[in-house]
C-alpha atoms as a PDB file:
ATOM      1  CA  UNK A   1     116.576  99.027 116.970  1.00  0.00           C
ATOM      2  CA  UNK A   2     114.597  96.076 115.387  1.00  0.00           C
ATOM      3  CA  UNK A   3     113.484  95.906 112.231  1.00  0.00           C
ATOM      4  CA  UNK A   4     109.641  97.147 113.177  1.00  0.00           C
ATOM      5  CA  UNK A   5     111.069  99.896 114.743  1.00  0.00           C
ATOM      6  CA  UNK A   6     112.993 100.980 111.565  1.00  0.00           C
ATOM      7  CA  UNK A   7     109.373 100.558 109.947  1.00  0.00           C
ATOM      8  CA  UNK A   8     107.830 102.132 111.950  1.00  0.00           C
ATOM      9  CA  UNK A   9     110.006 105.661 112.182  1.00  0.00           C
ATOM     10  CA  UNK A  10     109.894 105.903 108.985  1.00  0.00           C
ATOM     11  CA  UNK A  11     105.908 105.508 107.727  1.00  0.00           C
ATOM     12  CA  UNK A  12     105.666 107.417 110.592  1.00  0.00           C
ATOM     13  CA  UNK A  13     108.009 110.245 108.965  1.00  0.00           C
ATOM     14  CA  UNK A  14     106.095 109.494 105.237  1.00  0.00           C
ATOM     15  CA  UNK A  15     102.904 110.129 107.098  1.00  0.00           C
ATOM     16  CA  UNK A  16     103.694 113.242 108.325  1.00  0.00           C
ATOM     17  CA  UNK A  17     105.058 114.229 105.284  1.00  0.00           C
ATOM     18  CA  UNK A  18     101.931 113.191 103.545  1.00  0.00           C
ATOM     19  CA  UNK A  19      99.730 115.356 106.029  1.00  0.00           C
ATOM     20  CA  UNK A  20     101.507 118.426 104.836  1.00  0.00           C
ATOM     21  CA  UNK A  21     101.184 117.425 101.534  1.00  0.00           C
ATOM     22  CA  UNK A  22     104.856 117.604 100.615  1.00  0.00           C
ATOM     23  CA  UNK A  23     105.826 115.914  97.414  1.00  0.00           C
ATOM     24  CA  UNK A  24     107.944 112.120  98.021  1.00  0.00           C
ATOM     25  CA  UNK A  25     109.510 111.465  95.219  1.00  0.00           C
ATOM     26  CA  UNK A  26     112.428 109.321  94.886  1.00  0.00           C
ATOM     27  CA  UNK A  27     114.946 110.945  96.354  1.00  0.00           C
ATOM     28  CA  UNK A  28     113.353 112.254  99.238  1.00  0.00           C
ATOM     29  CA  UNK A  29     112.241 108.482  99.953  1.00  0.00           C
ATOM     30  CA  UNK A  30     115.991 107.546  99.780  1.00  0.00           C
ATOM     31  CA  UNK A  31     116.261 110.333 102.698  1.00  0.00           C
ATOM     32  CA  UNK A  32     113.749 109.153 104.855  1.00  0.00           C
ATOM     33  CA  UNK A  33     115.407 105.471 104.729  1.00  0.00           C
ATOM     34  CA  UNK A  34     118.490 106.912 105.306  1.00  0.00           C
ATOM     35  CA  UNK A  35     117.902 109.321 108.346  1.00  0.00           C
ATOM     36  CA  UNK A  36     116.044 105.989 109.560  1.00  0.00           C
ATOM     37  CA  UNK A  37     118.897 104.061 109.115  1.00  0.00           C
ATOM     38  CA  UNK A  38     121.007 106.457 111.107  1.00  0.00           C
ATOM     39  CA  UNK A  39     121.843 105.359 114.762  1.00  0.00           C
ATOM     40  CA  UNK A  40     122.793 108.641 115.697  1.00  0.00           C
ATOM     41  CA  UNK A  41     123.278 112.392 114.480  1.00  0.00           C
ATOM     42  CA  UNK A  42     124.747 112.745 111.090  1.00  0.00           C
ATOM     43  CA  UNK A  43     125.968 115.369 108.572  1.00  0.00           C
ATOM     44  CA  UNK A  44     124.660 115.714 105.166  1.00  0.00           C
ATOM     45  CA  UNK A  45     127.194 114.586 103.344  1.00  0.00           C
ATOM     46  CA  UNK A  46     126.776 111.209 105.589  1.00  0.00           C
ATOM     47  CA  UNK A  47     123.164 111.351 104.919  1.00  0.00           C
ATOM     48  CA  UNK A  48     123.199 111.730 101.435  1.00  0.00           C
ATOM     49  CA  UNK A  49     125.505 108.833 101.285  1.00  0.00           C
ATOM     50  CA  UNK A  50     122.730 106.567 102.986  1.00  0.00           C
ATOM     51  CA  UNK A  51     120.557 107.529 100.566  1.00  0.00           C
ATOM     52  CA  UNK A  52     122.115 107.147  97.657  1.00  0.00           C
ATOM     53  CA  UNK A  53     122.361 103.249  98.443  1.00  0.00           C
ATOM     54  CA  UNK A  54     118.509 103.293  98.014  1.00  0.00           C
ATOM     55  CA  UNK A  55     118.149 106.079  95.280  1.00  0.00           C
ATOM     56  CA  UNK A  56     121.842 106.830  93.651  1.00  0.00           C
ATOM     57  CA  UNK A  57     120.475 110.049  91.899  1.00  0.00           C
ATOM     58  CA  UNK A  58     120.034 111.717  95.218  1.00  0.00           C
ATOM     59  CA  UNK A  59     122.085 115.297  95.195  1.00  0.00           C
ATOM     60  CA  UNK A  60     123.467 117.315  98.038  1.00  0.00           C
ATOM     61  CA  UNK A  61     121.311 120.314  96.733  1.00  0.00           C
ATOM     62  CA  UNK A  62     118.158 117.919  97.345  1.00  0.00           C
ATOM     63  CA  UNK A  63     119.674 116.625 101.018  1.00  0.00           C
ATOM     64  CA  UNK A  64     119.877 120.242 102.364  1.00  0.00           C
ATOM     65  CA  UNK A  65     116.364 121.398 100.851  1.00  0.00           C
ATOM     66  CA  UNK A  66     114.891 118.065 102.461  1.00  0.00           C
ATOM     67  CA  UNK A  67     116.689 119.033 105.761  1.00  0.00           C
ATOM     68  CA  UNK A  68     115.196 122.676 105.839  1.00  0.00           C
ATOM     69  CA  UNK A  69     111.847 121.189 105.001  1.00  0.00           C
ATOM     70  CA  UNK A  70     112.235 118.869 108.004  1.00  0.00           C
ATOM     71  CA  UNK A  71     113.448 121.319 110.313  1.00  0.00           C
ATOM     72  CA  UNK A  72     110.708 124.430 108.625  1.00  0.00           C
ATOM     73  CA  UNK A  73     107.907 121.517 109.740  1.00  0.00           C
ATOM     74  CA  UNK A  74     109.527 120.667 112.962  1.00  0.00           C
ATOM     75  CA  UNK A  75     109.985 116.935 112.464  1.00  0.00           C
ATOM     76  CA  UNK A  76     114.096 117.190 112.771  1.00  0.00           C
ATOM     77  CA  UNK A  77     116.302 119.485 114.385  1.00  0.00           C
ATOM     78  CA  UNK A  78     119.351 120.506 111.651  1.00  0.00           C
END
């Protein structure tokens, strides 16, 4: 995936996000990034991981709440 792809997923992701008015604050940012960044199916653990290269404050607690929002809103399947 190029770049602009990568770019694109993800304001496409904050977008959404931003429709349903759901808070972005750091550490969900870092998640976004780092479910973009993933070239295939991952585990939280392995996501957390990613994001805490762009955000090292980001917990497991906040990886699984950001997962159920995802999947509550229907933009990932966990």
């Amino acid at each position: 995936m190029t770049d602009q792809a990568y770019a694109d997923k993800q304001q496409s992701l904050l977008d959404a996000l931003q429709a349903l008015a759901v808070s972005l604050t750091r550490s969900r940012r870092a998640l976004i990034r780092g479910l973009v960044e993933q070239a295939h199916a991952c585990d939280a653990v392995t996501l957390m991981q990613a994001a805490r290269r762009h955000h090292p404050a980001t917990s497991l607690g906040s990886t699984y709440r950001f997962l159920r929002l995802l999947e509550q809103h229907q933009l990932a399947m966990v």
